[in-house]
C-alpha atoms as a PDB file:
ATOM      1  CA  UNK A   1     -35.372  11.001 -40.759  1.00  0.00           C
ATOM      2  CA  UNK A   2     -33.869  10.459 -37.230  1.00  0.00           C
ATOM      3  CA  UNK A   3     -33.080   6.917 -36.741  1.00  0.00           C
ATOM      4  CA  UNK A   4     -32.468   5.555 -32.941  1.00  0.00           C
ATOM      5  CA  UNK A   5     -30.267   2.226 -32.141  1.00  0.00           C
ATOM      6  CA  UNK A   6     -31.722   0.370 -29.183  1.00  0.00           C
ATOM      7  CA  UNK A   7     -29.144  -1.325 -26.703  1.00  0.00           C
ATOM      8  CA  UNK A   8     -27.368   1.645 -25.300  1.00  0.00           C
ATOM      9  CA  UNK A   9     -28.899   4.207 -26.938  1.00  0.00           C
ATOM     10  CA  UNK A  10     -32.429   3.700 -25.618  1.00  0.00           C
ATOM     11  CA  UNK A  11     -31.294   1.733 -22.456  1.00  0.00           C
ATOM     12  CA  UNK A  12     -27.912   1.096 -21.680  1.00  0.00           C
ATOM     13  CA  UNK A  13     -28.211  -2.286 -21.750  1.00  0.00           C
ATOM     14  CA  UNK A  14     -25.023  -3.722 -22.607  1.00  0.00           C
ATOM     15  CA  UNK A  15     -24.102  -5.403 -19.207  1.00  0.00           C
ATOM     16  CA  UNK A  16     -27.875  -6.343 -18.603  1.00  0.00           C
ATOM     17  CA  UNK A  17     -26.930  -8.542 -22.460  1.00  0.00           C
ATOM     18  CA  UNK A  18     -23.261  -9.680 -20.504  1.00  0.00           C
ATOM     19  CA  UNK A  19     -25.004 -10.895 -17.641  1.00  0.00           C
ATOM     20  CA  UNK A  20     -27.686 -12.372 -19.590  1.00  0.00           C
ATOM     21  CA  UNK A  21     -25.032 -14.317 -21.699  1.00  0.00           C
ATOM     22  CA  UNK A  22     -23.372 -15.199 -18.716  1.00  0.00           C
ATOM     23  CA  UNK A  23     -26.550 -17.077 -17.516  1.00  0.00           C
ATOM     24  CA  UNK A  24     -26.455 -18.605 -20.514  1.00  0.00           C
ATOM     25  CA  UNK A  25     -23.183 -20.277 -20.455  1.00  0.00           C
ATOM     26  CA  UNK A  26     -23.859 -21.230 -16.887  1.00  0.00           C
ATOM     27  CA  UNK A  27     -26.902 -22.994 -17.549  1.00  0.00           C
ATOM     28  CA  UNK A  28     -25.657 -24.915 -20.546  1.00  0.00           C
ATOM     29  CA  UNK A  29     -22.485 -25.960 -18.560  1.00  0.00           C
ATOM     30  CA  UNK A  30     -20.383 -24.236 -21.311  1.00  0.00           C
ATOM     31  CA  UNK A  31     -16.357 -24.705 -20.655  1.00  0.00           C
ATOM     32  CA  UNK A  32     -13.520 -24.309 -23.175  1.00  0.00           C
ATOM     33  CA  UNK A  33     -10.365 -26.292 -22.188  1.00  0.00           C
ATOM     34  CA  UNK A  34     -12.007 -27.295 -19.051  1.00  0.00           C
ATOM     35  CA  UNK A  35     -12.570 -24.121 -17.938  1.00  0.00           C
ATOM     36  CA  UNK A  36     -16.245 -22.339 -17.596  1.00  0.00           C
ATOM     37  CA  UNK A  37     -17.012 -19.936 -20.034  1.00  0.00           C
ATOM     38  CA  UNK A  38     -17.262 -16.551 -18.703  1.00  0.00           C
ATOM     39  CA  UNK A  39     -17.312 -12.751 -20.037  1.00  0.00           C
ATOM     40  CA  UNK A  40     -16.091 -10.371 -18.301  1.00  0.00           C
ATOM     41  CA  UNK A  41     -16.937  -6.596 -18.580  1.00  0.00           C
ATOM     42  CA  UNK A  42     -13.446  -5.383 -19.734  1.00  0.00           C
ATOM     43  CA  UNK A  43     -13.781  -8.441 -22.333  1.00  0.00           C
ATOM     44  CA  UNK A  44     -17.757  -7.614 -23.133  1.00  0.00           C
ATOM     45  CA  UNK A  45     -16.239  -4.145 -23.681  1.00  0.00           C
ATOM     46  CA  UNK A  46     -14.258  -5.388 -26.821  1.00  0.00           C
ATOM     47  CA  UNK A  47     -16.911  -8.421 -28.041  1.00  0.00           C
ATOM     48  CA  UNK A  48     -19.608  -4.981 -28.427  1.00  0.00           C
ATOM     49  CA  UNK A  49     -16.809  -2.075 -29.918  1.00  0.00           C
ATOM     50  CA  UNK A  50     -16.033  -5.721 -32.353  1.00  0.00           C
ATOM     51  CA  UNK A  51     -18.769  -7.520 -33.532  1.00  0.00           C
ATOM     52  CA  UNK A  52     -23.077  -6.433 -33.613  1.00  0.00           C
ATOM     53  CA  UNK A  53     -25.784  -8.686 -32.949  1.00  0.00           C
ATOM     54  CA  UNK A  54     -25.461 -11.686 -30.331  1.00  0.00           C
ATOM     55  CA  UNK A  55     -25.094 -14.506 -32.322  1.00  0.00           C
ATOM     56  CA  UNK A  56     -22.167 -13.415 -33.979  1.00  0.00           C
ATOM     57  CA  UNK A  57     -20.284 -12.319 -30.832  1.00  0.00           C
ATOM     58  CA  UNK A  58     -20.621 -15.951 -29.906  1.00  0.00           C
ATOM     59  CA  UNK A  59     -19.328 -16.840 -32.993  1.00  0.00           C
ATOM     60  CA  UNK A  60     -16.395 -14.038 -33.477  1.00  0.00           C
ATOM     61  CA  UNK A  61     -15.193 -15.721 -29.659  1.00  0.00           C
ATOM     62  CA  UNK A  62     -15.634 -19.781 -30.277  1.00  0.00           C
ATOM     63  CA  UNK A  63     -13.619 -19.295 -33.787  1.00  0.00           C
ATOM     64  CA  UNK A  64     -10.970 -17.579 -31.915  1.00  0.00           C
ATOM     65  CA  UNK A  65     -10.765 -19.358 -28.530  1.00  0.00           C
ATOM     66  CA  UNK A  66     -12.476 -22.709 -29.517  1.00  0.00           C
ATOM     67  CA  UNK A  67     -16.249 -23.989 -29.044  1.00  0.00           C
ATOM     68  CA  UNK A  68     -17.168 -24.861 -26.086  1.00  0.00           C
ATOM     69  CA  UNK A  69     -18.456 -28.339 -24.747  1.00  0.00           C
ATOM     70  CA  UNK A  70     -21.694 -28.118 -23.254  1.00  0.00           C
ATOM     71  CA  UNK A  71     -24.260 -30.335 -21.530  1.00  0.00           C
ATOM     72  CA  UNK A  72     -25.446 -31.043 -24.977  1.00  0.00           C
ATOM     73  CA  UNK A  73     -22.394 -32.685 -25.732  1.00  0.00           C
ATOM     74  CA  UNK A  74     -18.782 -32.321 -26.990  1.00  0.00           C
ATOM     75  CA  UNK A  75     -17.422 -29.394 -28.720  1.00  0.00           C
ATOM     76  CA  UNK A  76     -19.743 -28.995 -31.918  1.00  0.00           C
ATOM     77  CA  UNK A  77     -17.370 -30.129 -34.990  1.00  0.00           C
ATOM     78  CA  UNK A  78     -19.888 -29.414 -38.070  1.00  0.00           C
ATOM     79  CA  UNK A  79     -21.434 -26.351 -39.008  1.00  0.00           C
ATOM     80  CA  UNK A  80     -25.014 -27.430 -38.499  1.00  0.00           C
ATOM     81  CA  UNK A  81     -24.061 -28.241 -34.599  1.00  0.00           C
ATOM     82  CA  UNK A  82     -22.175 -25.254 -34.232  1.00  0.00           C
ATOM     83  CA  UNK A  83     -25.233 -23.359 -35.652  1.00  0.00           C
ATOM     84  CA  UNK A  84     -27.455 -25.390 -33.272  1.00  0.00           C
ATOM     85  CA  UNK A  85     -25.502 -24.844 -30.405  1.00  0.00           C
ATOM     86  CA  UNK A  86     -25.309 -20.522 -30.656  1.00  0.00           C
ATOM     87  CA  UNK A  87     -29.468 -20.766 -31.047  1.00  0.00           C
ATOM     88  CA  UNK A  88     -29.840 -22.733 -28.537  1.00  0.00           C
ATOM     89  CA  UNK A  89     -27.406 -20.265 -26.194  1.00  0.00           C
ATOM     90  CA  UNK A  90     -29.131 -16.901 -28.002  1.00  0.00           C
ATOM     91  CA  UNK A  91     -32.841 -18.563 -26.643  1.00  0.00           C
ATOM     92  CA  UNK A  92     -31.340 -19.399 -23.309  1.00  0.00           C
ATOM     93  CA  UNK A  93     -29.801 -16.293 -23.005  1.00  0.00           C
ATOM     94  CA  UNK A  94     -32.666 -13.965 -24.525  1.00  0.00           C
ATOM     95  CA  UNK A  95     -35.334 -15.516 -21.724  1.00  0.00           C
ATOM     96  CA  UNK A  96     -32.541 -14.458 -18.533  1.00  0.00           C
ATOM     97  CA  UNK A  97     -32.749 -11.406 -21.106  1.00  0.00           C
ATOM     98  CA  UNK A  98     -36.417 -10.853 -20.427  1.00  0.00           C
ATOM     99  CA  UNK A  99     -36.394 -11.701 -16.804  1.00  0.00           C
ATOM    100  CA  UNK A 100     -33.085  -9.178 -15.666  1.00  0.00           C
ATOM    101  CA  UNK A 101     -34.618  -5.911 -18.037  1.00  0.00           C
ATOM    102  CA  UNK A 102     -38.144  -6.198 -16.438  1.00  0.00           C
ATOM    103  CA  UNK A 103     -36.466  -5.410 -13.267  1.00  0.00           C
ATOM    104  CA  UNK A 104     -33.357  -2.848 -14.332  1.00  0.00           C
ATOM    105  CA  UNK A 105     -33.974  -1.335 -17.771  1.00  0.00           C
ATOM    106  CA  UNK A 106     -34.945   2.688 -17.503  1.00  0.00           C
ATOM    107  CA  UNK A 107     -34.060   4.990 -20.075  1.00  0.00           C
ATOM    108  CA  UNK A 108     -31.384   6.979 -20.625  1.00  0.00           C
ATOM    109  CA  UNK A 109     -31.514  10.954 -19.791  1.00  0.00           C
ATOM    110  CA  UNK A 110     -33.242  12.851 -22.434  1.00  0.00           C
ATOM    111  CA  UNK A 111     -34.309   9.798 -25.338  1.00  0.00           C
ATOM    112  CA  UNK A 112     -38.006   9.852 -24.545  1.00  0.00           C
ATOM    113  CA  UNK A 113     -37.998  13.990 -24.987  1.00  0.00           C
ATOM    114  CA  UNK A 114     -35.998  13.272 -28.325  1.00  0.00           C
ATOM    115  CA  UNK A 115     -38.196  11.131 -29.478  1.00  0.00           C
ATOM    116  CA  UNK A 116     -41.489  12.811 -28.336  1.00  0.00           C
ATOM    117  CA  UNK A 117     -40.273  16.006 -30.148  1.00  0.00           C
ATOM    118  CA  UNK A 118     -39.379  14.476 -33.643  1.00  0.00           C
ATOM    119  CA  UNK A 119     -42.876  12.154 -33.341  1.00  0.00           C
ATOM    120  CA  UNK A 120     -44.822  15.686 -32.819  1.00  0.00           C
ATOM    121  CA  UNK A 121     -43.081  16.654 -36.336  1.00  0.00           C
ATOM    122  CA  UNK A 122     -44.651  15.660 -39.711  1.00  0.00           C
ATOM    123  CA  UNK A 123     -41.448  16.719 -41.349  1.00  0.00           C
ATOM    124  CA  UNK A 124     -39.660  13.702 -39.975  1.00  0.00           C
ATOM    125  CA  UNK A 125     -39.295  10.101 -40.350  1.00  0.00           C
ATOM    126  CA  UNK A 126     -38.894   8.249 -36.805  1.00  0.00           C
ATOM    127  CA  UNK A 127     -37.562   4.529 -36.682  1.00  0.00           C
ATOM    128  CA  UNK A 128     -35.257   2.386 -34.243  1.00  0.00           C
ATOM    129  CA  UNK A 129     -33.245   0.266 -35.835  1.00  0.00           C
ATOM    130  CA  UNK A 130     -31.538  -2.762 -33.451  1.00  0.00           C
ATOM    131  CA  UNK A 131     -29.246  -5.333 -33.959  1.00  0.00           C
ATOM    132  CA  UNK A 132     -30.894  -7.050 -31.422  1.00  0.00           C
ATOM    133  CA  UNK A 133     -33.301 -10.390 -31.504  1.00  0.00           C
ATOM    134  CA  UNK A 134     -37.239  -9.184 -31.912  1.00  0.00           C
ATOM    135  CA  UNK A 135     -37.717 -10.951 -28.707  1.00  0.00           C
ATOM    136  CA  UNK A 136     -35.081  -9.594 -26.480  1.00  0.00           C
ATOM    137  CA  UNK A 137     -35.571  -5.836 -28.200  1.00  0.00           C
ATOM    138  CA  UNK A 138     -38.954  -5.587 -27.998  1.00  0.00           C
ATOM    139  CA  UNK A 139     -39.255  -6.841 -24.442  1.00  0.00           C
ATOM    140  CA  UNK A 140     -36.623  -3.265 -23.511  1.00  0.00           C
ATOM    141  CA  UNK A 141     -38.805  -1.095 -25.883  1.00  0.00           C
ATOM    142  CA  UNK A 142     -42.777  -2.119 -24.445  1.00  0.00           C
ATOM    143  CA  UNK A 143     -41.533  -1.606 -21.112  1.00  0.00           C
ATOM    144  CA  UNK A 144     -39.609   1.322 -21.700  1.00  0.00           C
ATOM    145  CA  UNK A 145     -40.380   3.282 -24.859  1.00  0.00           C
ATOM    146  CA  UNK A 146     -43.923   2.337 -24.116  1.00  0.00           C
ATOM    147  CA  UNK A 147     -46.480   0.815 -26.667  1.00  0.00           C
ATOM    148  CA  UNK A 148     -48.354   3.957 -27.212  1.00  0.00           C
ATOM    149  CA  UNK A 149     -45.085   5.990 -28.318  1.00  0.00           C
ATOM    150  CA  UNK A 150     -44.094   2.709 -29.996  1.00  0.00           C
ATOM    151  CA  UNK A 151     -46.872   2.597 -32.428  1.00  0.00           C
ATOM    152  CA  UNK A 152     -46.891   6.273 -33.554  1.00  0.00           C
ATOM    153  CA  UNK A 153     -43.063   5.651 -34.856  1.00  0.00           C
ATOM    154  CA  UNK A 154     -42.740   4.840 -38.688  1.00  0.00           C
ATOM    155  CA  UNK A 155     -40.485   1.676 -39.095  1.00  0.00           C
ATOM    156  CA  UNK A 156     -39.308  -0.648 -36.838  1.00  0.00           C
ATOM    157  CA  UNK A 157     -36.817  -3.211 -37.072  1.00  0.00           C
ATOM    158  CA  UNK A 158     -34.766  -5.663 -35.580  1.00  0.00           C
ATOM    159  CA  UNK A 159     -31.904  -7.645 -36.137  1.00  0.00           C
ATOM    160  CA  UNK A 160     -34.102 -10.619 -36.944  1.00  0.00           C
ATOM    161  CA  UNK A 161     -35.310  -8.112 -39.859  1.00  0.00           C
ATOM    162  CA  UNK A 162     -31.914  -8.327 -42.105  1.00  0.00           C
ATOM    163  CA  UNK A 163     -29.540 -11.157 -42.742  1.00  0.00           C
ATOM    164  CA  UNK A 164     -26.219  -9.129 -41.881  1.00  0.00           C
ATOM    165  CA  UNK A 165     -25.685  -7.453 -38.549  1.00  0.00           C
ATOM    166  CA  UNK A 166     -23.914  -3.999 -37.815  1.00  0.00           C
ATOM    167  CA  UNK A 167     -21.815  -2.708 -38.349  1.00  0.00           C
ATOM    168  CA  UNK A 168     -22.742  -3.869 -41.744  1.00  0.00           C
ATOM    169  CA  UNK A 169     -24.896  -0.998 -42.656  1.00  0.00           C
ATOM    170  CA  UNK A 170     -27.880  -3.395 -44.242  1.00  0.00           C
ATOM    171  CA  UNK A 171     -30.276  -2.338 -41.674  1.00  0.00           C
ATOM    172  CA  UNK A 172     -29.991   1.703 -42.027  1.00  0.00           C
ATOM    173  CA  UNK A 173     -30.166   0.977 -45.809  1.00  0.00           C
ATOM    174  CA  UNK A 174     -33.492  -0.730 -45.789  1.00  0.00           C
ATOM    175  CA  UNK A 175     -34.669   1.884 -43.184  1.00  0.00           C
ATOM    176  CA  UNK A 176     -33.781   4.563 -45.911  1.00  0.00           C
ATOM    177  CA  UNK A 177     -35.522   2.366 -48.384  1.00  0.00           C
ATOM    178  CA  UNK A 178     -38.884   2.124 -46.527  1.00  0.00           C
ATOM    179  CA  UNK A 179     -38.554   4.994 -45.412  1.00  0.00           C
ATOM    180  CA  UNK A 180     -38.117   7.020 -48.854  1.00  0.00           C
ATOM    181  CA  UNK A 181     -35.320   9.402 -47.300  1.00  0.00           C
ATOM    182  CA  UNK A 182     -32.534  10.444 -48.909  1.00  0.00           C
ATOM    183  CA  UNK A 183     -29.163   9.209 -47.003  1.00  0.00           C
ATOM    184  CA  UNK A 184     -27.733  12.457 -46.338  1.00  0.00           C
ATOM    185  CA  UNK A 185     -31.643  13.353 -44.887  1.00  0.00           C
ATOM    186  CA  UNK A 186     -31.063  10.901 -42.332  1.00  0.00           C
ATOM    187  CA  UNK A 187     -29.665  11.217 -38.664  1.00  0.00           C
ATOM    188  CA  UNK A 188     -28.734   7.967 -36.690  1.00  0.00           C
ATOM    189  CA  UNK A 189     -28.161   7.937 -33.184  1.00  0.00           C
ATOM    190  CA  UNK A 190     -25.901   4.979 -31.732  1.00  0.00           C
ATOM    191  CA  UNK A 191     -23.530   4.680 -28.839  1.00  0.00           C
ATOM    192  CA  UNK A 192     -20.875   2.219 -30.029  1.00  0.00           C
ATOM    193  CA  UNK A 193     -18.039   1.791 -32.915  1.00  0.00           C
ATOM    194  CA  UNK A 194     -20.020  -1.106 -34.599  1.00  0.00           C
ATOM    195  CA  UNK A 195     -22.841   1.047 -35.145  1.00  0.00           C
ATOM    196  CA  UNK A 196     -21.594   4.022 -36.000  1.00  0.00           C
ATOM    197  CA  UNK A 197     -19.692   2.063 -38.726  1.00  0.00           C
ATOM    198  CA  UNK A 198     -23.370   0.561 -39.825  1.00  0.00           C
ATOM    199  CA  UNK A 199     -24.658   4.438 -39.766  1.00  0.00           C
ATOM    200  CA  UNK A 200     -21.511   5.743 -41.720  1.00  0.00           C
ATOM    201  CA  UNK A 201     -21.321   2.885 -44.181  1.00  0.00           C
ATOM    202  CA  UNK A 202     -25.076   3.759 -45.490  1.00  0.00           C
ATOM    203  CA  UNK A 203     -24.021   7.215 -45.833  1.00  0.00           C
ATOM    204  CA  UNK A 204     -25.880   8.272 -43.090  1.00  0.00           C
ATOM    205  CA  UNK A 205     -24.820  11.884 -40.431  1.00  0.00           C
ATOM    206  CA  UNK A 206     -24.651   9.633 -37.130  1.00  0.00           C
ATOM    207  CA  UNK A 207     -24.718  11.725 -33.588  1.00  0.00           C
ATOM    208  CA  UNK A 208     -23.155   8.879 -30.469  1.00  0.00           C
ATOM    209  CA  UNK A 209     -24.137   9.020 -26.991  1.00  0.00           C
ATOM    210  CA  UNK A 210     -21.707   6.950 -25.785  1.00  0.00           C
ATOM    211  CA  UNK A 211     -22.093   4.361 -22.781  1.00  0.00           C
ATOM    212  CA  UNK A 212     -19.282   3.826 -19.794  1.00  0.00           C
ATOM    213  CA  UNK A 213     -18.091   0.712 -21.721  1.00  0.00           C
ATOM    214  CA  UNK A 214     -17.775   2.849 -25.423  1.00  0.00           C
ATOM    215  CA  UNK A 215     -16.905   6.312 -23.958  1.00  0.00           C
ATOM    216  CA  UNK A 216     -12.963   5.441 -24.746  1.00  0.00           C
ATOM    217  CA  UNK A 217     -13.450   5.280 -28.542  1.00  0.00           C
ATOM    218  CA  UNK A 218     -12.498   7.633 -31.543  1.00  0.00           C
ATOM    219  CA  UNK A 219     -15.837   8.450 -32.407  1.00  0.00           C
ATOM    220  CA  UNK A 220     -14.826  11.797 -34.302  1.00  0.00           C
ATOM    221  CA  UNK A 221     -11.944   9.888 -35.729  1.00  0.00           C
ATOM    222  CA  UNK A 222     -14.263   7.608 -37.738  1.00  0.00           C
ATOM    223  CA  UNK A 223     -16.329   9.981 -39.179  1.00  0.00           C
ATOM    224  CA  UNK A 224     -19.064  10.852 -36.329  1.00  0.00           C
ATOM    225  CA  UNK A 225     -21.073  14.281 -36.620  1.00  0.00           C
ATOM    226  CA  UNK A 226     -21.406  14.648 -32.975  1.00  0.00           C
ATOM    227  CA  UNK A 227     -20.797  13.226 -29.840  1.00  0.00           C
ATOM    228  CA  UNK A 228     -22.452  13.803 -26.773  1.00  0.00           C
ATOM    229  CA  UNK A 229     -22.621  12.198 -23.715  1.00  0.00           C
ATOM    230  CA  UNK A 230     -26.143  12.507 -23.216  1.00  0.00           C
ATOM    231  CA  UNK A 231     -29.260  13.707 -24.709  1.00  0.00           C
ATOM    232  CA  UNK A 232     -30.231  15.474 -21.577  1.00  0.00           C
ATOM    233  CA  UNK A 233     -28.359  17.126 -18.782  1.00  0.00           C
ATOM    234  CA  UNK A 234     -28.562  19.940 -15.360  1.00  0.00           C
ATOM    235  CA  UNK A 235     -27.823  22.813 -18.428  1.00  0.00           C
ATOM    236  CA  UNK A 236     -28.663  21.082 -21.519  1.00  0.00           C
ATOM    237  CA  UNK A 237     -32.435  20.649 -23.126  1.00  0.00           C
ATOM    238  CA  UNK A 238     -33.274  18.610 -26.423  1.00  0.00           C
ATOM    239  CA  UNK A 239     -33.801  21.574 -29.184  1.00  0.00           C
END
């Protein structure tokens, strides 16, 4: 089975998601210590190498720098608030979301031939696998992947699909499930630490294609089976 993240992988989308969280903050007048929440791209950097999926990077940051107050209110003191508060942000966030990848999300060199090839083969499984919301993810994958493609694939799933996010490696291990593959069968492609932690932890070969913001990590160090820096190039062709 070959087994493509989204964010990244498909699109590099991770400072379309900053800039989208950004908005977010903005809107809901978000400060901490009097002082407006903000990420910046060297920070975004560490929040996506860290932590997978959206709500928990908000969460990972407010229990380490405090929760913000907000429009809605003082900093949120009970778990249900807090809770309340990071939905609210991940909605806000996920319609900017929409509006900034209809107008800037392409794909990255060489993952349509990739995925084209492996969909002409009956001999292999073909599934994304994203950490992101169903909303936000498929809003990048119909405009860019393309519904027809989309629908010839053989599992889908999001990060509203599984109760723990990368790099916990619940998501590849239902994927294997549905799928019927064997772990060591299976291929992932991701571009980050988190998910190549998800990929490794389900016992899974995982090739990265690293983005500007991941291309500093120790990708071989951890375990990865290949890394490349992208699936197409001027002398290189998708075999």
């Amino acid at each position: 089975a070959l087994l493509f993240d989204c964010d990244g992988v498909i699109v590099e989308t991770e400072e379309l998601h900053r800039k989208a969280y950004n908005a977010a903050f903005a809107a809901f007048e978000c400060t901490i210590d009097g002082k407006p929440l903000v990420w910046s791209v060297e920070y975004y950097d560490v929040l996506q190498n860290t932590v997978g999926g959206g709500k928990p990077k908000m969460k990972w940051h407010f229990n380490r720098n405090g929760w913000p107050a907000s429009k809605a209110g003082p900093p949120p003191a009970t778990e249900e608030a807090k809770n309340k508060l990071v939905d609210d942000l991940q909605d806000c966030k996920t319609d900017h979301y929409k509006v900034i990848v209809e107008s800037a999300a392409e794909a990255r060199p060489g993952v349509l031939e990739l995925m084209d090839e492996g969909l002409a083969r009956g001999d292999v499984a073909m599934a994304i696998c994203s950490a992101a919301t169903k909303e936000g993810f498929e809003k990048v994958v119909n405009s860019v992947v393309g519904k027809e493609r989309l629908a010839k694939f053989d599992l889908i799933l999001a990060g509203d699909d599984v109760p723990k996010k990368k790099p916990d490696p619940l998501i590849y291990n239902l994927a294997r499930e549905r799928l019927g593959v064997p772990a060591d069968r299976c291929v992932v492609i991701e571009d980050s630490l988190v998910g190549l932690r998800a990929a490794k932890g389900a016992g899974m070969h995982c090739i990265i294609t690293p983005t500007t913001s991941t291309a500093s990590a120790d990708f071989c160090g951890e375990g990865a089976a290949a890394v490349v820096q992208a699936l197409k190039g001027p002398n290189y062709k998708v075999r």
